[in-house]
PDB file of N, CA and C in Angstrom:
ATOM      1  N   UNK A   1     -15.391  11.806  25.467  1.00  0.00           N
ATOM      2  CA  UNK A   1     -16.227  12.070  24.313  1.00  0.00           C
ATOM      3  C   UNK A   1     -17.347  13.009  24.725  1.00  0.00           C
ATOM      4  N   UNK A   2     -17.654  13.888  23.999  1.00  0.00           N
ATOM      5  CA  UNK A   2     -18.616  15.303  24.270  1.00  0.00           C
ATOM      6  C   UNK A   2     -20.164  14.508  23.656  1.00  0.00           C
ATOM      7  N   UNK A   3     -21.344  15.200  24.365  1.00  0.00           N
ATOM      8  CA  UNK A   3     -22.244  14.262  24.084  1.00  0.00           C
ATOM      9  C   UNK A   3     -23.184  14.761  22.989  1.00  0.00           C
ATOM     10  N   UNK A   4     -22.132  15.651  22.411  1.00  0.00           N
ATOM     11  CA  UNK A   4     -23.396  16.194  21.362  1.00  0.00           C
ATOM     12  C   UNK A   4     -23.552  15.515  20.073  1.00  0.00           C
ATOM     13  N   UNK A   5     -24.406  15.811  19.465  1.00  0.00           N
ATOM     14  CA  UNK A   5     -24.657  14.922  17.995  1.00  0.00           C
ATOM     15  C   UNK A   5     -23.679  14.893  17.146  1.00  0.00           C
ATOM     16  N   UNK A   6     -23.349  16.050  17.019  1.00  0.00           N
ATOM     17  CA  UNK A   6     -22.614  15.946  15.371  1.00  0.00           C
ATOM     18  C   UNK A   6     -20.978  15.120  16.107  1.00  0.00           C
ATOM     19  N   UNK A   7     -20.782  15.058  17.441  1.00  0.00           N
ATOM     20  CA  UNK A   7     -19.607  14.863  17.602  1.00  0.00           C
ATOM     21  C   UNK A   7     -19.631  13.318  17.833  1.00  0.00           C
ATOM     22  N   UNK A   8     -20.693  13.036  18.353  1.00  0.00           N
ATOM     23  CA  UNK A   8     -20.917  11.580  18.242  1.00  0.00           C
ATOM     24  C   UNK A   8     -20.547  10.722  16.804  1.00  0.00           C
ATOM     25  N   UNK A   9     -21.521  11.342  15.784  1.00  0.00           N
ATOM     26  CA  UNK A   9     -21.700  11.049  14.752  1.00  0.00           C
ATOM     27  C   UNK A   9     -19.978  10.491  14.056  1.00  0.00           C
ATOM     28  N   UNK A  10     -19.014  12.009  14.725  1.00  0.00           N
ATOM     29  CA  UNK A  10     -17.507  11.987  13.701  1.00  0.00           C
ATOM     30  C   UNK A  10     -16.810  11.259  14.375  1.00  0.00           C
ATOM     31  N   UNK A  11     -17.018  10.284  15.552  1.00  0.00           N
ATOM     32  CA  UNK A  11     -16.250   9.398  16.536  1.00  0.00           C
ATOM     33  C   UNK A  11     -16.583   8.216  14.861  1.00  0.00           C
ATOM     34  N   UNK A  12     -18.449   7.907  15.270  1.00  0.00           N
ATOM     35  CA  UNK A  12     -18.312   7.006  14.276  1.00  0.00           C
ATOM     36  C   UNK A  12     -17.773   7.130  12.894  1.00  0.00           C
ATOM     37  N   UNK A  13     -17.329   7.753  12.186  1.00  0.00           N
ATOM     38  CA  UNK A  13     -17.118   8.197  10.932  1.00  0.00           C
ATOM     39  C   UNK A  13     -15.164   7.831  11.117  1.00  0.00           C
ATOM     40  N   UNK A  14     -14.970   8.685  11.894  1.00  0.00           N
ATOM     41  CA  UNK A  14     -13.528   8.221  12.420  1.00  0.00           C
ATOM     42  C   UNK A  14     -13.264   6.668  12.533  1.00  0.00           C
ATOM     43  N   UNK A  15     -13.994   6.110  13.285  1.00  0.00           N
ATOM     44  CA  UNK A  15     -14.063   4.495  13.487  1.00  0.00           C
ATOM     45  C   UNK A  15     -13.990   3.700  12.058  1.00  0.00           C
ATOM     46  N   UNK A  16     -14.831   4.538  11.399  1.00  0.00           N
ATOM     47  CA  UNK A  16     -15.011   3.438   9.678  1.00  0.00           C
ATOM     48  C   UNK A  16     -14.036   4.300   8.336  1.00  0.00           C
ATOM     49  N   UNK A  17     -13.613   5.115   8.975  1.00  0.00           N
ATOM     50  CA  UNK A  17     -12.491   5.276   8.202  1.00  0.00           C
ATOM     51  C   UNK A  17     -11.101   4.414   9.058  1.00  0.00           C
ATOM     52  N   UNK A  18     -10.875   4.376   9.757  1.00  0.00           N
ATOM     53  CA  UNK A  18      -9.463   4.105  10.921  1.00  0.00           C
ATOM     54  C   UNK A  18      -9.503   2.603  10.089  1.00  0.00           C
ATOM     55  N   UNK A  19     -11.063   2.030  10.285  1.00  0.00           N
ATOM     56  CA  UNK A  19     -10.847   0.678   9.825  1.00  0.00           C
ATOM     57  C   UNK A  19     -10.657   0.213   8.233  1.00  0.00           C
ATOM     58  N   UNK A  20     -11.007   1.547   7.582  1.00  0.00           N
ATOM     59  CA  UNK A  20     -10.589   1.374   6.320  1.00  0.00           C
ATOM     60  C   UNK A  20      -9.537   1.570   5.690  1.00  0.00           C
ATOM     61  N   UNK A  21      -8.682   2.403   6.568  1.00  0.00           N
ATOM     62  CA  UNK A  21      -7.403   2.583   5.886  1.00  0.00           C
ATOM     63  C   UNK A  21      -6.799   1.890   6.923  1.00  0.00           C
ATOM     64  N   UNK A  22      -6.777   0.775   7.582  1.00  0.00           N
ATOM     65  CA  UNK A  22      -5.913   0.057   8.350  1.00  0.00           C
ATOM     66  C   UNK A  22      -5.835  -1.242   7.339  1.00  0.00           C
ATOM     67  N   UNK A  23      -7.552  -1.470   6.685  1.00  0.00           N
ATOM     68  CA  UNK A  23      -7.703  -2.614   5.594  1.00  0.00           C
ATOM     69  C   UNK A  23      -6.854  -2.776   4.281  1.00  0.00           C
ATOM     70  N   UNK A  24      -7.059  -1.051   3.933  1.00  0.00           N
ATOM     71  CA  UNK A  24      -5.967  -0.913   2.588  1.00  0.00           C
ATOM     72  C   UNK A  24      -4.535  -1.169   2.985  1.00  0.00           C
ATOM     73  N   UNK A  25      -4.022  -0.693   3.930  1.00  0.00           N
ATOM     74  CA  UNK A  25      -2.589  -0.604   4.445  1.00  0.00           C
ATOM     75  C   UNK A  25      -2.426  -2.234   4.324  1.00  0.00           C
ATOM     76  N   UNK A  26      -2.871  -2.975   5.349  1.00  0.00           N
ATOM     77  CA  UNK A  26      -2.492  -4.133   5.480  1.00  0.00           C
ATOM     78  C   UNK A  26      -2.654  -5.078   4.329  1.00  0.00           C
ATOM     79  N   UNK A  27      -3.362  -4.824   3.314  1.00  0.00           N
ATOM     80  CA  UNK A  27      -3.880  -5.316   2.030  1.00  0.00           C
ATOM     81  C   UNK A  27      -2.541  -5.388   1.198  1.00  0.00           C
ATOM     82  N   UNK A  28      -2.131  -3.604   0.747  1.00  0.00           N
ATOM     83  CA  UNK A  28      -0.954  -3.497   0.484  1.00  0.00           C
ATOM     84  C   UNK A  28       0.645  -4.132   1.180  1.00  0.00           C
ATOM     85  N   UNK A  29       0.370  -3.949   2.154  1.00  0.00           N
ATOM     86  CA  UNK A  29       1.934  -4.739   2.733  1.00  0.00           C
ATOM     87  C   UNK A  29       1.654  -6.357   2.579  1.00  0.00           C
ATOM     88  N   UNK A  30       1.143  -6.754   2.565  1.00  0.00           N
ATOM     89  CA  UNK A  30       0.697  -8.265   2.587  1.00  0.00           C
ATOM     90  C   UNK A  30       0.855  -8.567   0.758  1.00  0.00           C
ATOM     91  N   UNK A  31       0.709  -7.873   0.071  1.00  0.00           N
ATOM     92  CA  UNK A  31       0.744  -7.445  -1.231  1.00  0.00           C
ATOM     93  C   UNK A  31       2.705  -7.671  -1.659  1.00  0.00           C
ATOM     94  N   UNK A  32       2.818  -6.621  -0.626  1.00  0.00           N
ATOM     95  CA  UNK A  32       4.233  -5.690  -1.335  1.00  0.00           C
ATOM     96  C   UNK A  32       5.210  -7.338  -0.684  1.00  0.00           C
ATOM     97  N   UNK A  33       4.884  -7.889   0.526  1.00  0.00           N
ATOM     98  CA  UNK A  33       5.672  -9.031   1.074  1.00  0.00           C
ATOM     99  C   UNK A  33       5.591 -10.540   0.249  1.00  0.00           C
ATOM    100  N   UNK A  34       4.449 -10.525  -0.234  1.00  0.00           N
ATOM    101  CA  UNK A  34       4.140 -11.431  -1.717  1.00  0.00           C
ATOM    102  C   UNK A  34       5.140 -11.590  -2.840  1.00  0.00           C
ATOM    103  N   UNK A  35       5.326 -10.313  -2.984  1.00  0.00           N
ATOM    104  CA  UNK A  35       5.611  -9.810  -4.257  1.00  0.00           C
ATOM    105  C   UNK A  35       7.620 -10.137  -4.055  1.00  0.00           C
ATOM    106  N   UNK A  36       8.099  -9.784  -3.040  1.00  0.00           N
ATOM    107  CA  UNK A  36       8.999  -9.971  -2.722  1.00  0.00           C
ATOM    108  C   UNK A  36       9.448 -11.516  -2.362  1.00  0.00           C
ATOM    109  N   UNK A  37       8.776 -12.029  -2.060  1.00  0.00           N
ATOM    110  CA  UNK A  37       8.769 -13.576  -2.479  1.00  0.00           C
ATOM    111  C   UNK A  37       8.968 -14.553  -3.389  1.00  0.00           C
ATOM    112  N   UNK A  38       8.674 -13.791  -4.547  1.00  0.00           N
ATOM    113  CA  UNK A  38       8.319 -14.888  -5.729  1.00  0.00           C
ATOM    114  C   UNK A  38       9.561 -14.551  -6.179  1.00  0.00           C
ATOM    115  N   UNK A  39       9.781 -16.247  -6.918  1.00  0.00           N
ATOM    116  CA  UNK A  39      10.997 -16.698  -7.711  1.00  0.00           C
ATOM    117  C   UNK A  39      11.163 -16.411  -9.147  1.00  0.00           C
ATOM    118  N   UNK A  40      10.058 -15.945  -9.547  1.00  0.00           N
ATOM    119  CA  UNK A  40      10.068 -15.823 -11.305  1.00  0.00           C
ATOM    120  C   UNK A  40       9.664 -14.757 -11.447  1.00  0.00           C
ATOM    121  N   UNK A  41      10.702 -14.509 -12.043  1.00  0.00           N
ATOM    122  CA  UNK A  41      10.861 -12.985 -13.223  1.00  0.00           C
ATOM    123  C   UNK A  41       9.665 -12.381 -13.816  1.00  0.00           C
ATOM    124  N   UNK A  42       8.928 -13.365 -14.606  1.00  0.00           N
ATOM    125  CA  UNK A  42       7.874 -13.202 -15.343  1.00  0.00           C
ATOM    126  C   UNK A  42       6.420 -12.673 -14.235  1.00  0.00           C
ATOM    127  N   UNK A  43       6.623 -13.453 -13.458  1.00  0.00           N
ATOM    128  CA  UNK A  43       5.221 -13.064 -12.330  1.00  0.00           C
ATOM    129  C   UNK A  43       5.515 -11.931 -11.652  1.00  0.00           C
ATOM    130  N   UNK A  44       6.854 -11.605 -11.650  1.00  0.00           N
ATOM    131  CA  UNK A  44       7.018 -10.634 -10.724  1.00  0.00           C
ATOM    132  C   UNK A  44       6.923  -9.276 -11.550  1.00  0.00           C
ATOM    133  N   UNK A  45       6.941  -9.143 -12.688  1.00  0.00           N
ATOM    134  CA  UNK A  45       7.172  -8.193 -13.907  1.00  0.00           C
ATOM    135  C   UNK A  45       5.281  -7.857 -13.974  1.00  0.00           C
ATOM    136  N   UNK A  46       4.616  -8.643 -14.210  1.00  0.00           N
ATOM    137  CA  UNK A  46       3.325  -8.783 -14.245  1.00  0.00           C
ATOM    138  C   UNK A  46       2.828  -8.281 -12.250  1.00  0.00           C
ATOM    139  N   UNK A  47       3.018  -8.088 -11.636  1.00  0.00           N
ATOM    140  CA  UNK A  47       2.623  -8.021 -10.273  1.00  0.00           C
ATOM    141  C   UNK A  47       3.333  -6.860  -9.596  1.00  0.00           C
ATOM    142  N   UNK A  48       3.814  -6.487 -10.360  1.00  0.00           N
ATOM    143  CA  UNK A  48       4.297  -5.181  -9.955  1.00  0.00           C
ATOM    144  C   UNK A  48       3.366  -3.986 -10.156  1.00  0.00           C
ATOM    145  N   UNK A  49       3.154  -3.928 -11.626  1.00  0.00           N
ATOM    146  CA  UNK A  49       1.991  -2.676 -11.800  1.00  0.00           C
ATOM    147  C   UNK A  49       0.955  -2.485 -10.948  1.00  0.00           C
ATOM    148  N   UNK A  50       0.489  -3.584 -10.607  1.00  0.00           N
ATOM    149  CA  UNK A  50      -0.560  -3.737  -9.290  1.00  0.00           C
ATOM    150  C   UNK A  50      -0.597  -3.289  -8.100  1.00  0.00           C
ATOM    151  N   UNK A  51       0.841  -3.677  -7.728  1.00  0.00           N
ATOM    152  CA  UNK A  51       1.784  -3.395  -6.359  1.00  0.00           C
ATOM    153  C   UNK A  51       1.514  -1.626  -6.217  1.00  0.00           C
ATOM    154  N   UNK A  52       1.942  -1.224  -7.728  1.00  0.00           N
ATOM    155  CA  UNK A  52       2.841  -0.092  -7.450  1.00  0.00           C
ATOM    156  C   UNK A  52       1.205   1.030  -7.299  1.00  0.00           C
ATOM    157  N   UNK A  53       0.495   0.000  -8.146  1.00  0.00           N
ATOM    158  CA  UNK A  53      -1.229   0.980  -8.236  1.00  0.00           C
ATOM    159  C   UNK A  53      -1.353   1.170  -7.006  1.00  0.00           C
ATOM    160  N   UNK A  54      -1.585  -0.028  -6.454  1.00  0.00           N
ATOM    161  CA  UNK A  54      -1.888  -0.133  -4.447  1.00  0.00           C
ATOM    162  C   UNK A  54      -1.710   0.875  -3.517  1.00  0.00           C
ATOM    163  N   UNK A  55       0.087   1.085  -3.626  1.00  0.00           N
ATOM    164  CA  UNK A  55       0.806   1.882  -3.333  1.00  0.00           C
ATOM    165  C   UNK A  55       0.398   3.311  -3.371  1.00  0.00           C
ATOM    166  N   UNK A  56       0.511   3.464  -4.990  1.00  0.00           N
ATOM    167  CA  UNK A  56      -0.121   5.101  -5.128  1.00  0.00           C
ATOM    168  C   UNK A  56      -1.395   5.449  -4.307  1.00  0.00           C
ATOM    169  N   UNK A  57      -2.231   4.803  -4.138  1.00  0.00           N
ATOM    170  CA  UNK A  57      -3.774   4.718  -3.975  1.00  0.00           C
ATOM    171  C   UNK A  57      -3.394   4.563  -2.620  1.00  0.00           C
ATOM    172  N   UNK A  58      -2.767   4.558  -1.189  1.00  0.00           N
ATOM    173  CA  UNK A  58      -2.621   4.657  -0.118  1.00  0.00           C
ATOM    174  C   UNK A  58      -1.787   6.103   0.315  1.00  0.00           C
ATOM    175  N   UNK A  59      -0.738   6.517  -0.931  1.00  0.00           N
ATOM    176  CA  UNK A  59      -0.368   7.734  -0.878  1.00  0.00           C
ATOM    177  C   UNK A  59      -1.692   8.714  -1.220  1.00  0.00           C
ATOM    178  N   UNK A  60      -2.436   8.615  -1.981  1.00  0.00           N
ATOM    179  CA  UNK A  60      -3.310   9.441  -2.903  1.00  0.00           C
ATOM    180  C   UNK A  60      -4.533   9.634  -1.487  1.00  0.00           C
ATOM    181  N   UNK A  61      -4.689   8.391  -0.949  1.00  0.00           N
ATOM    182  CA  UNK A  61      -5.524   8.718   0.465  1.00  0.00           C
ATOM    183  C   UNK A  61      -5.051   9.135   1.304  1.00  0.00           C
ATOM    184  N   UNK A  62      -4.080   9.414   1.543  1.00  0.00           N
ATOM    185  CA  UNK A  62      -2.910   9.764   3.091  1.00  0.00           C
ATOM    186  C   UNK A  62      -3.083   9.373   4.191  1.00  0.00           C
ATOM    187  N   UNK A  63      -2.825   8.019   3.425  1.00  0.00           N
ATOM    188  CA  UNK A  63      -2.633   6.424   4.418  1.00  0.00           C
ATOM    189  C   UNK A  63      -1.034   6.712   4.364  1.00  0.00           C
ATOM    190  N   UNK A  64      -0.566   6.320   3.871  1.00  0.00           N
ATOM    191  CA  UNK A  64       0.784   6.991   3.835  1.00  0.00           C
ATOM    192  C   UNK A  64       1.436   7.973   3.242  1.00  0.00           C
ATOM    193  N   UNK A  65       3.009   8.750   3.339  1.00  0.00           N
ATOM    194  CA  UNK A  65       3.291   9.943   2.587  1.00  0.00           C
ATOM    195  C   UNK A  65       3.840   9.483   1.297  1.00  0.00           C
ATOM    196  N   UNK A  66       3.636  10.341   0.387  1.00  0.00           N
ATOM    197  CA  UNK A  66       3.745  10.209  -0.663  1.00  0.00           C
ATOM    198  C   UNK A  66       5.681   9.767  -1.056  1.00  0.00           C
ATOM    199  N   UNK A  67       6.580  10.051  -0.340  1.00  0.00           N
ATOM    200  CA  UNK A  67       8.019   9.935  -0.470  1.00  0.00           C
ATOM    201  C   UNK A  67       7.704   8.377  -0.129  1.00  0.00           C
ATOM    202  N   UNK A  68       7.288   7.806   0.895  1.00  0.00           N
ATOM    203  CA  UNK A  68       7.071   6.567   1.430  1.00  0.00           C
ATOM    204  C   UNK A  68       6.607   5.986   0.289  1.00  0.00           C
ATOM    205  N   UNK A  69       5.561   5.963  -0.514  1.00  0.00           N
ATOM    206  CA  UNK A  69       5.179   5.244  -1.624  1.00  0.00           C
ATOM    207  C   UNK A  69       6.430   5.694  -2.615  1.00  0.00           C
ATOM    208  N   UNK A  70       7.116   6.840  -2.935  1.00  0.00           N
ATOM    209  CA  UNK A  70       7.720   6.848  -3.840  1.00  0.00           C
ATOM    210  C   UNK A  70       9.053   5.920  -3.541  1.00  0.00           C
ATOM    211  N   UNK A  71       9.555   5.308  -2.154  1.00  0.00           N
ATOM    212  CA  UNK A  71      10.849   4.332  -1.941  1.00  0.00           C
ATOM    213  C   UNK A  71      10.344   3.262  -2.236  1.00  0.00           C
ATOM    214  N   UNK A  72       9.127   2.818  -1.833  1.00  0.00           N
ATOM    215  CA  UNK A  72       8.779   1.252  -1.684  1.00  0.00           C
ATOM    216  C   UNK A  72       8.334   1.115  -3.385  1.00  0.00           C
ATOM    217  N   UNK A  73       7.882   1.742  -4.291  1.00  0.00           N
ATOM    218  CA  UNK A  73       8.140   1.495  -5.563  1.00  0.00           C
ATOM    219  C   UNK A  73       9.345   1.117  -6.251  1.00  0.00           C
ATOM    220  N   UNK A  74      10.404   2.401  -5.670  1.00  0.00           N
ATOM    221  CA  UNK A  74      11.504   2.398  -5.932  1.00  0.00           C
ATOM    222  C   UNK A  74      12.400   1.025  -5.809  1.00  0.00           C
ATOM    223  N   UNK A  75      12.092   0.392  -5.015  1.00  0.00           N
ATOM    224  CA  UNK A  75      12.544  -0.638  -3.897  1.00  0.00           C
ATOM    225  C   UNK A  75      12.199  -1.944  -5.172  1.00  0.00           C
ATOM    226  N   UNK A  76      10.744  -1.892  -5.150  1.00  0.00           N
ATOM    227  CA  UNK A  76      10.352  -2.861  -5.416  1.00  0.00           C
ATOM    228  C   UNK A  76      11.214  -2.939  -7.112  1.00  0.00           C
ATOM    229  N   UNK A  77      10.986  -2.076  -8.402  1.00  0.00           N
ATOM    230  CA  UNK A  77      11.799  -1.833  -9.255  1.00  0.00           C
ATOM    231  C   UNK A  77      13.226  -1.853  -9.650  1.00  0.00           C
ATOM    232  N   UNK A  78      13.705  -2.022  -8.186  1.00  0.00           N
ATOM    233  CA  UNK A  78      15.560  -2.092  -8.237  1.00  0.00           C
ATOM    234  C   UNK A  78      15.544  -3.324  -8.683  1.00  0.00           C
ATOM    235  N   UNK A  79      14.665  -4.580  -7.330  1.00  0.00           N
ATOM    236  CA  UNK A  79      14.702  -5.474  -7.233  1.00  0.00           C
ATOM    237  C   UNK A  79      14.546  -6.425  -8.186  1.00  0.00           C
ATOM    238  N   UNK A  80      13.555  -5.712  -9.574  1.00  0.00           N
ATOM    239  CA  UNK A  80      13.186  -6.225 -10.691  1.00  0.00           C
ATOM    240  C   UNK A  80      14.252  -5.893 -11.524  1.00  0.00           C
ATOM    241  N   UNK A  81      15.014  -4.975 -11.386  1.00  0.00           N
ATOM    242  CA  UNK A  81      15.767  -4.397 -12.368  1.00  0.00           C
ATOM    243  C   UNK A  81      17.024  -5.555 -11.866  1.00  0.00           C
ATOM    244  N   UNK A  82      17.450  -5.776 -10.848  1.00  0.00           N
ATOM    245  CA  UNK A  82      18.556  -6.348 -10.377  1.00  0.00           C
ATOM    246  C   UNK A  82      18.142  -8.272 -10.996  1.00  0.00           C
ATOM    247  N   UNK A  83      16.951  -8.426 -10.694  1.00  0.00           N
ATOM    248  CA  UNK A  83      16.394 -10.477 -11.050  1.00  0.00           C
ATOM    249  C   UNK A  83      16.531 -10.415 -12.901  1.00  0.00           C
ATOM    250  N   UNK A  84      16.118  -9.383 -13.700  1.00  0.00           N
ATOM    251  CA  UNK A  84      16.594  -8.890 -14.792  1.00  0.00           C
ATOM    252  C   UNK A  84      17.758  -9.280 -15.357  1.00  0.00           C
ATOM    253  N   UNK A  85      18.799  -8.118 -14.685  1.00  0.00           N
ATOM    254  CA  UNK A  85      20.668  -8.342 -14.762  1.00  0.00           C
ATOM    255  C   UNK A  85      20.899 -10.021 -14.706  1.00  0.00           C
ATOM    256  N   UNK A  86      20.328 -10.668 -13.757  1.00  0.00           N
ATOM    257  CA  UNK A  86      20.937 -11.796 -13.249  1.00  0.00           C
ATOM    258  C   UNK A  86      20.606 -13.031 -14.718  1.00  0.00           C
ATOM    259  N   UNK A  87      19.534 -12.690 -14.833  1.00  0.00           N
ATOM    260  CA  UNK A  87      18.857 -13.725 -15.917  1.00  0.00           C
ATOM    261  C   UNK A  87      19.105 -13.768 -17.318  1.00  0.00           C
TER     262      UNK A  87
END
């Protein structure tokens, strides 16, 4: 690490972002593994829009790439579309 100011300063800035998009990430997967859990149709229909907000909003920060949010939506929607068929 170089000892000048402004570079000091972007170590810390780096540090409280790293920890903020490690918070959203894990927020979301802990989210998206929830969601994939539940037994009823109805909660899962309702908990999706949320999911899928999450999602966007980690692509939209480039926490992750945007194709990556566009499968795990995808994913999550089959899955609803498929508990749907069954019922």
């Amino acid at each position: 690490m170089a000892n000048h100011k402004a570079t000091k300063k972007d170590v810390r800035q780096a540090a409280k972002r790293r920890d903020r998009n490690r918070y959203y990430g894990k927020t979301t997967r802990n989210a998206i593994r929830d969601i994939k859990a539940l037994k009823e149709d109805k909660a899962y229909d309702e908990k999706l829009p949320l999911v899928a907000s999450m999602i966007d909003k980690l692509a939209k920060r480039g926490i992750i790439h945007k194709n990556k949010a566009a499968n795990l939506k995808s994913k999550l929607a089959r899955k609803t579309a498929q508990a749907a068929a069954k019922a």
